[in-house]
N, C-alpha and C. Protein backbone atom coordinates (compact mmCIF):
# COMPACT_ATOMS: atom_id res chain seq x y z
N UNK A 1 111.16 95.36 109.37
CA UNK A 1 110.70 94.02 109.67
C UNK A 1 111.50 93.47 110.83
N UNK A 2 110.78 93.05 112.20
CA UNK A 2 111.57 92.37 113.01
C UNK A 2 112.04 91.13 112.56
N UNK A 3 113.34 90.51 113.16
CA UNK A 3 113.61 89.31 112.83
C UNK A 3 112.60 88.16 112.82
N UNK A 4 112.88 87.07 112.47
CA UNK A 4 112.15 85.90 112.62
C UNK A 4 112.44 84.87 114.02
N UNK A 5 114.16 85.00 114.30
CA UNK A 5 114.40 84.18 115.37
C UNK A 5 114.14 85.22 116.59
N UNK A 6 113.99 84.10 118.01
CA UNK A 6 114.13 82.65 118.08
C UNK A 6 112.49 81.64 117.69
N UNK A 7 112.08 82.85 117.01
CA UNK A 7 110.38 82.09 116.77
C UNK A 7 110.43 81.87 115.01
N UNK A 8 109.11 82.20 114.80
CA UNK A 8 109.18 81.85 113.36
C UNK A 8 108.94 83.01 112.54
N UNK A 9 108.26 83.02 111.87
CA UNK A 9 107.75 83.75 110.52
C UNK A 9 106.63 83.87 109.86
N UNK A 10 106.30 84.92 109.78
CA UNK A 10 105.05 84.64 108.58
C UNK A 10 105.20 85.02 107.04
N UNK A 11 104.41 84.43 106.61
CA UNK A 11 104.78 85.24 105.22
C UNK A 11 103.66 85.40 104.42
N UNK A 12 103.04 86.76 104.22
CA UNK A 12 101.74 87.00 103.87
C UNK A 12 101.50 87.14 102.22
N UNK A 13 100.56 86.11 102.05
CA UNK A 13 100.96 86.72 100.45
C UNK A 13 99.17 87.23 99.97
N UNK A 14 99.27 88.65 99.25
CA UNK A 14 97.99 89.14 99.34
C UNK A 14 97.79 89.69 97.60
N UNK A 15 96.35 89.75 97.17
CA UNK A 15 96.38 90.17 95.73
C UNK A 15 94.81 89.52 95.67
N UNK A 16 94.82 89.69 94.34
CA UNK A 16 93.19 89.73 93.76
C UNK A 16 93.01 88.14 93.64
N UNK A 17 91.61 88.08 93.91
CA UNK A 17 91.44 86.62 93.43
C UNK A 17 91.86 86.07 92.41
N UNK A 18 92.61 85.16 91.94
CA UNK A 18 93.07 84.27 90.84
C UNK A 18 94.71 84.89 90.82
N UNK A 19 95.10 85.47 91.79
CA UNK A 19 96.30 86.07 91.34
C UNK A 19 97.55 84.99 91.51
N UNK A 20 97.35 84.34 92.40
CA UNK A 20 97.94 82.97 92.22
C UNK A 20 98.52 82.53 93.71
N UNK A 21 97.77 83.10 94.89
CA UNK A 21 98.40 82.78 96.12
C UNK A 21 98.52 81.96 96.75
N UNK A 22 97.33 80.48 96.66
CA UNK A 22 97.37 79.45 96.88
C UNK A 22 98.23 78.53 96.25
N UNK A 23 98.69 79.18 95.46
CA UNK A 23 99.46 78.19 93.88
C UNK A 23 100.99 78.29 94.55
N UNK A 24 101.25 79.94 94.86
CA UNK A 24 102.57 80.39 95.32
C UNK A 24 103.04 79.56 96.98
N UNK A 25 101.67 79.72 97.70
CA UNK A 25 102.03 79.20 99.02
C UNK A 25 102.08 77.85 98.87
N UNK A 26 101.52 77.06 98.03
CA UNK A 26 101.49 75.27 98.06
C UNK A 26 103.46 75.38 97.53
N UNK A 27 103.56 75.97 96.28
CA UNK A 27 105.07 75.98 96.50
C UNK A 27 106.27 76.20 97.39
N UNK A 28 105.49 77.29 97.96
CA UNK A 28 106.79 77.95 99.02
C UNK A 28 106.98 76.49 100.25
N UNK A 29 105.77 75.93 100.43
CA UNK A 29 105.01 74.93 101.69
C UNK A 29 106.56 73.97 101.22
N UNK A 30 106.37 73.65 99.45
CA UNK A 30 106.93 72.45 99.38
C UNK A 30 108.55 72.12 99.41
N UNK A 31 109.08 73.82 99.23
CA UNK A 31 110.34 74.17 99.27
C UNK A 31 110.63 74.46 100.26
N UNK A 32 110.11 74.62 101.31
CA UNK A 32 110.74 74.51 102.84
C UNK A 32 110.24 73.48 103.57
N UNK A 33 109.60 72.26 103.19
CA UNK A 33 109.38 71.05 103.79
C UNK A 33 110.54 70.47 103.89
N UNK A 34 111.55 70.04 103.68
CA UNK A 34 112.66 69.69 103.90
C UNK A 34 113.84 70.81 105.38
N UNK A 35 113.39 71.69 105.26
CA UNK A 35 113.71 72.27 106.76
C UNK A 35 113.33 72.02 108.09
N UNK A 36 114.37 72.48 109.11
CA UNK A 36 114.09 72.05 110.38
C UNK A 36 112.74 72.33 111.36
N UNK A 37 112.54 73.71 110.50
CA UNK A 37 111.27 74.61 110.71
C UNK A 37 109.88 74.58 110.81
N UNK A 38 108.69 73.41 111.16
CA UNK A 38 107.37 73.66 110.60
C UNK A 38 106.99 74.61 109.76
N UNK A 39 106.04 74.08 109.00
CA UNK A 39 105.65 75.00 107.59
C UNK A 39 103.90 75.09 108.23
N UNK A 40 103.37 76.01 108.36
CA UNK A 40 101.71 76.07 108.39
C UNK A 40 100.86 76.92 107.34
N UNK A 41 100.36 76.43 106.40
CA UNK A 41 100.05 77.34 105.29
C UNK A 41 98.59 77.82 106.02
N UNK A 42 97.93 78.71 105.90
CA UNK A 42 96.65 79.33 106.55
C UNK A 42 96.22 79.97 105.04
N UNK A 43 95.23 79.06 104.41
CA UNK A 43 94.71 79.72 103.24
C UNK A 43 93.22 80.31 103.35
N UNK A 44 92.79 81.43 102.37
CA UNK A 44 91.93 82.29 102.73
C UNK A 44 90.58 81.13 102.75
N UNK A 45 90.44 80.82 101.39
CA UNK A 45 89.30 79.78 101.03
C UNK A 45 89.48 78.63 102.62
N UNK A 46 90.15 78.13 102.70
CA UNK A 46 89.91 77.21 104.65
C UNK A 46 89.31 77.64 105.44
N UNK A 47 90.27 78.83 105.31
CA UNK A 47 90.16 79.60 106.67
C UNK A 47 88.26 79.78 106.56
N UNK A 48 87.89 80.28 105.46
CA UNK A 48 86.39 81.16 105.04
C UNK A 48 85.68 79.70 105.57
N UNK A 49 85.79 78.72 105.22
CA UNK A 49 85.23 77.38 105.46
C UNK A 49 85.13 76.89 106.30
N UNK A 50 86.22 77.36 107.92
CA UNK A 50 86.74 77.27 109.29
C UNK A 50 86.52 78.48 110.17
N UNK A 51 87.78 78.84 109.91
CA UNK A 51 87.56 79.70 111.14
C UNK A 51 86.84 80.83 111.35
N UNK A 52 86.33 81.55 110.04
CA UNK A 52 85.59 82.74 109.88
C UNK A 52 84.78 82.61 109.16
N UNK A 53 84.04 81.29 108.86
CA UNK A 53 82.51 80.70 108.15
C UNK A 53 81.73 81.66 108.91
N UNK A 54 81.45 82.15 109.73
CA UNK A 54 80.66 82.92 110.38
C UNK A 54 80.34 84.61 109.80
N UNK A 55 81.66 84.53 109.40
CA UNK A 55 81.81 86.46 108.63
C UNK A 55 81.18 86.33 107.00
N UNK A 56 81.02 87.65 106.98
CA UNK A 56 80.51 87.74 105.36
C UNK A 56 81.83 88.80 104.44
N UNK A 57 80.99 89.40 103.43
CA UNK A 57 82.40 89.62 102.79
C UNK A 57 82.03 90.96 102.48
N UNK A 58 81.34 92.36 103.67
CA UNK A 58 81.61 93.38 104.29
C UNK A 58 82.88 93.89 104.41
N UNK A 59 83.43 95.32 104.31
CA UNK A 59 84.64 95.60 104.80
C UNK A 59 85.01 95.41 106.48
N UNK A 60 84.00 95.23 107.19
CA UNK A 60 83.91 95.02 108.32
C UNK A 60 84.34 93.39 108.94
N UNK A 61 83.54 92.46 107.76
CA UNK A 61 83.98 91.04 107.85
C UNK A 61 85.27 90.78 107.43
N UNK A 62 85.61 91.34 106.04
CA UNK A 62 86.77 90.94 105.57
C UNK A 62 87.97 91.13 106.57
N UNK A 63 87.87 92.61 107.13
CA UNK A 63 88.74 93.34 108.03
C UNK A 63 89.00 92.12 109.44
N UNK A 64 87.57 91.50 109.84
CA UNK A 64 87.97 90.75 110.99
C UNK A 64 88.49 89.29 110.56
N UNK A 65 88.28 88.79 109.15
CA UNK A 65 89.18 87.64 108.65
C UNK A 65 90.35 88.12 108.70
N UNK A 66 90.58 88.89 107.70
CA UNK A 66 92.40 89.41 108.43
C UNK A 66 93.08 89.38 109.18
N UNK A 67 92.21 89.97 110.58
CA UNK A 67 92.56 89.93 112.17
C UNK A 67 92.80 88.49 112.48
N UNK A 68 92.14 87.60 112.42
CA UNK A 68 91.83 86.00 112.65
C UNK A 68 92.92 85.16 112.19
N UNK A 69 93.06 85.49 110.73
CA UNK A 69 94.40 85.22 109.93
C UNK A 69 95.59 85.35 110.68
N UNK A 70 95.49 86.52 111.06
CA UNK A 70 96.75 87.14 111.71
C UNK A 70 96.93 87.02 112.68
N UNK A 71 96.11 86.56 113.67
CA UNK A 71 96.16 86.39 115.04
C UNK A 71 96.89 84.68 114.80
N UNK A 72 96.11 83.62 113.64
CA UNK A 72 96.43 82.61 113.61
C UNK A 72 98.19 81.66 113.04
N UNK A 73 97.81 82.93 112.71
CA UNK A 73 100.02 83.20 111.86
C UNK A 73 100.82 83.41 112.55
N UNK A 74 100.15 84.52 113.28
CA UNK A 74 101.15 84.87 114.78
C UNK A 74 101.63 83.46 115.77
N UNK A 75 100.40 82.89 116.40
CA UNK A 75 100.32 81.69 117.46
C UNK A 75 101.44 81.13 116.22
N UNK A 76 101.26 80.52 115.14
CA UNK A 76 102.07 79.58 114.69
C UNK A 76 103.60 79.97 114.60
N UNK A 77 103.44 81.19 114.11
CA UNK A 77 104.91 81.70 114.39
C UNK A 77 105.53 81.95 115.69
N UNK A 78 104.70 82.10 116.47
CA UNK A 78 105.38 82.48 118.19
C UNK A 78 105.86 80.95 118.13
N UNK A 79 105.37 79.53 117.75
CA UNK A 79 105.78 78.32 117.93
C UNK A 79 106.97 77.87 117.25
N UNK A 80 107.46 78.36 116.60
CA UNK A 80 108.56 78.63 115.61
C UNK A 80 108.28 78.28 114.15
N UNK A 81 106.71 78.17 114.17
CA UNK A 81 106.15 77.48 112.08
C UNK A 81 107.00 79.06 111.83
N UNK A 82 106.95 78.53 110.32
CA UNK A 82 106.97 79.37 109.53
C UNK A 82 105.28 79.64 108.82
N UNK A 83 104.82 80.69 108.95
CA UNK A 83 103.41 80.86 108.96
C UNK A 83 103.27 81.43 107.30
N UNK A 84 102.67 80.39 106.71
CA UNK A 84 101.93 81.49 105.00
C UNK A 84 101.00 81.55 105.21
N UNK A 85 100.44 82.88 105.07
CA UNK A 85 98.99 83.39 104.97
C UNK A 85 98.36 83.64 103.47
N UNK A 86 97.70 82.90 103.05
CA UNK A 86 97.13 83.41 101.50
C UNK A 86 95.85 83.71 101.34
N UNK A 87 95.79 85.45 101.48
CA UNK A 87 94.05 85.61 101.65
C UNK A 87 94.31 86.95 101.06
N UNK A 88 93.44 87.06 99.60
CA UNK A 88 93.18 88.86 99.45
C UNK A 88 93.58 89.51 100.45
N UNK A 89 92.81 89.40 101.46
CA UNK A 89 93.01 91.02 102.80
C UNK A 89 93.46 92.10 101.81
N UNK A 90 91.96 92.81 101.23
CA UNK A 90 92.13 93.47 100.71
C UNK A 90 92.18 95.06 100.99
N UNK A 91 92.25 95.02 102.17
CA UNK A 91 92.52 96.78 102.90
C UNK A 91 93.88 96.81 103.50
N UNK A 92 94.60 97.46 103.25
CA UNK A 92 95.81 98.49 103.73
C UNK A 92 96.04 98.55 105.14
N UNK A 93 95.00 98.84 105.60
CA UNK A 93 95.13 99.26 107.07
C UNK A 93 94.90 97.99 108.14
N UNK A 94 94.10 97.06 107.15
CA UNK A 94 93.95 95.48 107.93
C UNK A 94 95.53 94.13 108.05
N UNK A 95 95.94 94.76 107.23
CA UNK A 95 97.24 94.29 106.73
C UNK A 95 98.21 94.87 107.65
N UNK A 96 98.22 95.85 107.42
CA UNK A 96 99.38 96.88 108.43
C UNK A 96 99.21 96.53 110.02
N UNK A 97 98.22 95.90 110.48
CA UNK A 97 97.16 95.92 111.84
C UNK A 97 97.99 94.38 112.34
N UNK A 98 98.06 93.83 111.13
CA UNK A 98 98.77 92.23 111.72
C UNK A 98 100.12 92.39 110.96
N UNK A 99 100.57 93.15 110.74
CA UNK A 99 102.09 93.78 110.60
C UNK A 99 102.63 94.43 111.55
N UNK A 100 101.74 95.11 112.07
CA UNK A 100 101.61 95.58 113.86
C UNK A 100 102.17 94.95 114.80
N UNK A 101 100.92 93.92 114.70
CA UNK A 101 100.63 92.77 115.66
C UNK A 101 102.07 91.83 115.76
N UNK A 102 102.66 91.53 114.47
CA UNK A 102 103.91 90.54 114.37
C UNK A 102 105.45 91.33 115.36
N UNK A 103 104.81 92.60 114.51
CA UNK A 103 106.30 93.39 115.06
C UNK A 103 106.96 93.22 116.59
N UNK A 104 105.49 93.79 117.33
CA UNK A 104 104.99 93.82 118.62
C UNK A 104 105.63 92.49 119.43
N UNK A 105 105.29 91.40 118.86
CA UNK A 105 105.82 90.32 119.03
C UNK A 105 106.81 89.55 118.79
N UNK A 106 108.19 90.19 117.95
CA UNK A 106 109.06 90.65 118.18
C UNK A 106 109.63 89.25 116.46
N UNK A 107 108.34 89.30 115.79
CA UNK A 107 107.99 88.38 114.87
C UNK A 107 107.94 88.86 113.56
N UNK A 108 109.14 88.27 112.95
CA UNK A 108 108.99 88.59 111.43
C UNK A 108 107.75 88.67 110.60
N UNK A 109 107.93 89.46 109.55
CA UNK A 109 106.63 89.88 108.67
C UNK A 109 106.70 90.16 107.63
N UNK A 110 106.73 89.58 106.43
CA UNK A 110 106.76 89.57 105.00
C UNK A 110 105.78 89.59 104.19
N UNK A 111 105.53 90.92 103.91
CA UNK A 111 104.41 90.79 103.03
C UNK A 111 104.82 90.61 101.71
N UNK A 112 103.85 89.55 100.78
CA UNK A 112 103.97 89.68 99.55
C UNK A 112 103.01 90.19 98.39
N UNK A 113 103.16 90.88 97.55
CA UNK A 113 102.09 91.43 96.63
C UNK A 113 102.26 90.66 95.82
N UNK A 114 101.42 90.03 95.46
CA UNK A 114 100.98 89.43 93.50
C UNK A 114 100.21 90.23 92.89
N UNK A 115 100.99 90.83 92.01
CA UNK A 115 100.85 92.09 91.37
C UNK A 115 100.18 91.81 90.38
N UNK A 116 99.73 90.54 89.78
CA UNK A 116 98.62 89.75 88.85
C UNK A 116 97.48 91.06 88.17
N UNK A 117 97.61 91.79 86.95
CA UNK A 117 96.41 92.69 86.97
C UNK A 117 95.28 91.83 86.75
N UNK A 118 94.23 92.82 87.05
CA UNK A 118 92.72 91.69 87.21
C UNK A 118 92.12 91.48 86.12
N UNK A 119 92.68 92.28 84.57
CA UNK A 119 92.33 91.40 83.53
C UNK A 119 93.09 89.96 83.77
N UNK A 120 93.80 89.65 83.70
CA UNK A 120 94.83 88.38 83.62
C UNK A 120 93.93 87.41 84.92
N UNK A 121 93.78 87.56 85.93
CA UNK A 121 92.78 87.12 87.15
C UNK A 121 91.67 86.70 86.27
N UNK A 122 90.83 87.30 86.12
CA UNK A 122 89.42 86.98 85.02
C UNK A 122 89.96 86.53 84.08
N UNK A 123 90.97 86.21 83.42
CA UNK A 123 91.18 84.94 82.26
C UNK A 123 91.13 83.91 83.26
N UNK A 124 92.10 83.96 84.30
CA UNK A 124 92.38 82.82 84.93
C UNK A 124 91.03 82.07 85.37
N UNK A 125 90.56 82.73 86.31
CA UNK A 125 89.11 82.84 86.95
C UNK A 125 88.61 81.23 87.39
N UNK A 126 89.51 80.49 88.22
CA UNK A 126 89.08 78.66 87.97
C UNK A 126 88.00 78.72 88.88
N UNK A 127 88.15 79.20 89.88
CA UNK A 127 86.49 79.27 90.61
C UNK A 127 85.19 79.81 89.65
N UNK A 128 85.68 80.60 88.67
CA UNK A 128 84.20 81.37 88.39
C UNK A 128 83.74 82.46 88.55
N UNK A 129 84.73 82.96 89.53
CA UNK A 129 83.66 84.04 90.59
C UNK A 129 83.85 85.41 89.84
N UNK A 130 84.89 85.60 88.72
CA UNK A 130 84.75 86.42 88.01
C UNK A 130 83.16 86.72 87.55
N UNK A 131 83.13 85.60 86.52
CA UNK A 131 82.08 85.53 85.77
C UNK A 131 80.78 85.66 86.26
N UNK A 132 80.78 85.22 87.38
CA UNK A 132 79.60 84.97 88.04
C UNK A 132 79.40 86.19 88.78
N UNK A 133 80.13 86.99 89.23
CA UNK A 133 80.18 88.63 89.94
C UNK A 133 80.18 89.32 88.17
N UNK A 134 80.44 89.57 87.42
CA UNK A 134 79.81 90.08 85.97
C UNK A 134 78.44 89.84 86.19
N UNK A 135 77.68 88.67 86.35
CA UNK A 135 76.34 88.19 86.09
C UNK A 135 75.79 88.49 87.07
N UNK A 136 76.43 89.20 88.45
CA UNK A 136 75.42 89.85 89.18
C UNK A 136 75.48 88.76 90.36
N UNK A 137 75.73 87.15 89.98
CA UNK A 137 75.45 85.94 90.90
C UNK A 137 76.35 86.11 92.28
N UNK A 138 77.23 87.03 92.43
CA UNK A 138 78.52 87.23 93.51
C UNK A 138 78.48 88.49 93.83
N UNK A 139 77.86 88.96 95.36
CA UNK A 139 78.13 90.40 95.42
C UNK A 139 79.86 90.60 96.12
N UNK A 140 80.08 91.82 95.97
CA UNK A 140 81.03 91.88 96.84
C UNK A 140 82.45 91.67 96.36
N UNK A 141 83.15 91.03 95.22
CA UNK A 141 84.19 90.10 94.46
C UNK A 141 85.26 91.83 94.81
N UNK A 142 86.43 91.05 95.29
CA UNK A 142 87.36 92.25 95.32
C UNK A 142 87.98 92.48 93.71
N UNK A 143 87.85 93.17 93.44
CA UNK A 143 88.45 93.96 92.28
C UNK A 143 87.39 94.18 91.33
N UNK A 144 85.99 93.82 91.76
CA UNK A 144 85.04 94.17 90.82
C UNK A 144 83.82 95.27 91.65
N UNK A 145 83.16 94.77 92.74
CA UNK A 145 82.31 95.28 93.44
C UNK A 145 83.14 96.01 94.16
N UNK A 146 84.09 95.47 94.74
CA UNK A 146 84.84 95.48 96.27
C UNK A 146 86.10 96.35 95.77
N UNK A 147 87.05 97.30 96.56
CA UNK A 147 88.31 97.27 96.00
C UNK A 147 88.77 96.55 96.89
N UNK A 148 90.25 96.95 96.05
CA UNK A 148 92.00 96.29 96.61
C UNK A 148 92.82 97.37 97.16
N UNK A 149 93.22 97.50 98.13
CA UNK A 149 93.87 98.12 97.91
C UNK A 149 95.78 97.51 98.40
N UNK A 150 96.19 98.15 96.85
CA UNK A 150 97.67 97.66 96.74
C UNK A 150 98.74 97.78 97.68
N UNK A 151 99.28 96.84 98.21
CA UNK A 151 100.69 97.16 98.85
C UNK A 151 101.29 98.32 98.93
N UNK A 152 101.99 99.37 99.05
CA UNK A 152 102.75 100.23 98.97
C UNK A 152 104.26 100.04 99.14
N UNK A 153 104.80 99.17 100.06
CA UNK A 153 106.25 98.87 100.29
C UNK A 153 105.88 97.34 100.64
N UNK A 154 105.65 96.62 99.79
CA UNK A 154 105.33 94.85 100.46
C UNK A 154 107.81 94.37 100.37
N UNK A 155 107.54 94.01 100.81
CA UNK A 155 108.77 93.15 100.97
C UNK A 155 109.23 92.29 99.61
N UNK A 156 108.89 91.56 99.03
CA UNK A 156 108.37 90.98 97.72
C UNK A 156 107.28 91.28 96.99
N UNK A 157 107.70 91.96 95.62
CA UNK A 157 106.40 92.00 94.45
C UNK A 157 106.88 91.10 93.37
N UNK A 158 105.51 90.47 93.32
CA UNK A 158 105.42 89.09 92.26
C UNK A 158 104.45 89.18 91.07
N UNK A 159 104.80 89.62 89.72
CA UNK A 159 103.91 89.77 89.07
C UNK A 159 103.80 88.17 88.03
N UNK A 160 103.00 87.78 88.67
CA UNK A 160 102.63 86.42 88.50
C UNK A 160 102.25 86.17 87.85
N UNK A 161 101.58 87.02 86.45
CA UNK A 161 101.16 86.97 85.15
C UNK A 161 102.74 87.04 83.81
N UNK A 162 103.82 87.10 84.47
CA UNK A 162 104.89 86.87 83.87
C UNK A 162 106.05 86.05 84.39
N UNK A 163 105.71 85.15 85.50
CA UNK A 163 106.73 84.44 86.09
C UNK A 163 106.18 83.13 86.13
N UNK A 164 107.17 82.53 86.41
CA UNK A 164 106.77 80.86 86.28
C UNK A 164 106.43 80.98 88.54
N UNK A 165 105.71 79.78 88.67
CA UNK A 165 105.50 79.89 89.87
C UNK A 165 106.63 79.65 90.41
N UNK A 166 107.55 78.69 90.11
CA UNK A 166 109.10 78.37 90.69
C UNK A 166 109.66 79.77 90.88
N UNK A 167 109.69 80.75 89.80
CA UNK A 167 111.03 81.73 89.93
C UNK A 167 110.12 82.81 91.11
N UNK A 168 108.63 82.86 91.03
CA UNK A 168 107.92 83.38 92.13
C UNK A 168 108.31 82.90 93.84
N UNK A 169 108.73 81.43 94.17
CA UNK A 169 108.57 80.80 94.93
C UNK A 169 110.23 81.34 95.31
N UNK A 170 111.15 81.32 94.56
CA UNK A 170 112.34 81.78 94.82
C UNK A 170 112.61 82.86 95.14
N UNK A 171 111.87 84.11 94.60
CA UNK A 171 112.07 85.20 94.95
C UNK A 171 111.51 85.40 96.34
N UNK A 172 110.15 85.44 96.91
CA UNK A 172 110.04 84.84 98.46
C UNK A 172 111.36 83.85 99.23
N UNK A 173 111.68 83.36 98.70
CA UNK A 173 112.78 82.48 99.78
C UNK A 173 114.23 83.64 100.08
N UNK A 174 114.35 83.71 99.03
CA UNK A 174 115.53 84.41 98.97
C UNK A 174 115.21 85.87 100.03
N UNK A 175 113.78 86.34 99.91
CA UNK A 175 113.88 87.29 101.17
C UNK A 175 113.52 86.82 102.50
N UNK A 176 112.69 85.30 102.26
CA UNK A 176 112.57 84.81 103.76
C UNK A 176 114.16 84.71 104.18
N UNK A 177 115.08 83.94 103.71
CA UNK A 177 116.62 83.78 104.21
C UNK A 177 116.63 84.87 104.49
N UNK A 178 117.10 86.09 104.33
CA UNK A 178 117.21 87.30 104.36
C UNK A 178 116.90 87.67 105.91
N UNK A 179 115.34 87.74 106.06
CA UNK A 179 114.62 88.19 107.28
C UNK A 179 114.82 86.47 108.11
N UNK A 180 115.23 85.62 107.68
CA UNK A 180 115.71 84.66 109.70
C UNK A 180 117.42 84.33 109.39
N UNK A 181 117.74 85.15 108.35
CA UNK A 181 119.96 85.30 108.85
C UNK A 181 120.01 84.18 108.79
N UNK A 182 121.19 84.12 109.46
CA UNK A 182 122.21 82.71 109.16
C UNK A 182 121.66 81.69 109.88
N UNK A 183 120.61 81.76 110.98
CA UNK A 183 120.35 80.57 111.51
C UNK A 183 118.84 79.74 110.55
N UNK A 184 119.31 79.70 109.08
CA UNK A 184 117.97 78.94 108.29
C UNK A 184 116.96 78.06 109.01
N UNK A 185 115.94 78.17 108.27
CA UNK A 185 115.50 76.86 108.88
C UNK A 185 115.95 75.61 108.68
């Protein structure tokens, strides 16, 4: 992982729907609001509503939300935000592509896995989209139609079906400090 200074950071947090990434990044947002640092959270559901309303949910689409994501984490991090990304990006190689992209740019990169299994996701299920991809009403749902495929070396694994979101939110900090050293935000 390249450093974070003299720019910022991203910090990607990726997993199955309901695994809890919006939940994790609204925390991480609120525990580094008090730093010197901008915080820019880039969540998948926005983003789908913004910047990539145009894509569908193809491995081809998903793959170029990723890119978009990542291109948009980057700009914020080249500005010195600290960039959270919370979007499935559920391919390996789309992930690695804006892990690439950060390095290149001489820009920290933290991926996080929420290791959430997708029974526990389908209890959770507050959108529905479980249920509603069972009933046929959702094509495409990653971990049902669609795969995932898992992290292999993410930086932080969070199995979020046994942690409180706080001790989740800590374990990310403690490796963001880590990857921007002594000069914190």
């Amino acid at each position: 992982m390249a450093s974070g200074a003299p720019g910022g950071l991203t910090v990607w947090l990726t997993g199955l729907p309901a695994s809890g990434k919006t939940t994790v990044a609204t925390g991480l947002a609120a525990s580094l609001g008090g730093h010197s640092r901008p915080v820019v959270v880039l969540d998948g559901d926005v983003l789908r509503a913004g910047l990539s309303r145009d894509l569908d949910f193809s491995a081809a689409g998903r793959a170029e939300a990723v890119r978009r994501a990542g291109e948009a984490a980057l700009i914020a991090a080249l500005g010195g935000s600290i960039a959270i990304a919370a979007l499935v990006s559920p391919s390996a190689p789309a992930r690695r592509r804006v892990r690439r992209l950060h390095e290149s740019a001489g820009i920290g990169f933290l991926e996080v896995w929420l290791s959430t299994p997708l029974s526990v996701c389908e209890q959770r299920d507050p959108k529905g989209l479980y249920r509603r991809a069972r009933l046929g009403e959702v094509d495409n749902l990653t971990g049902v139609q669609s795969p995932y495929e898992a992290p292999t070396d993410p930086e932080v694994t969070l199995p979020t079906h046994v942690m409180t979101v706080e001790e989740a939110v800590d374990l990310v900090l403690a490796s963001l400090w880590r990857a921007i050293g002594p000069a914190r935000p």
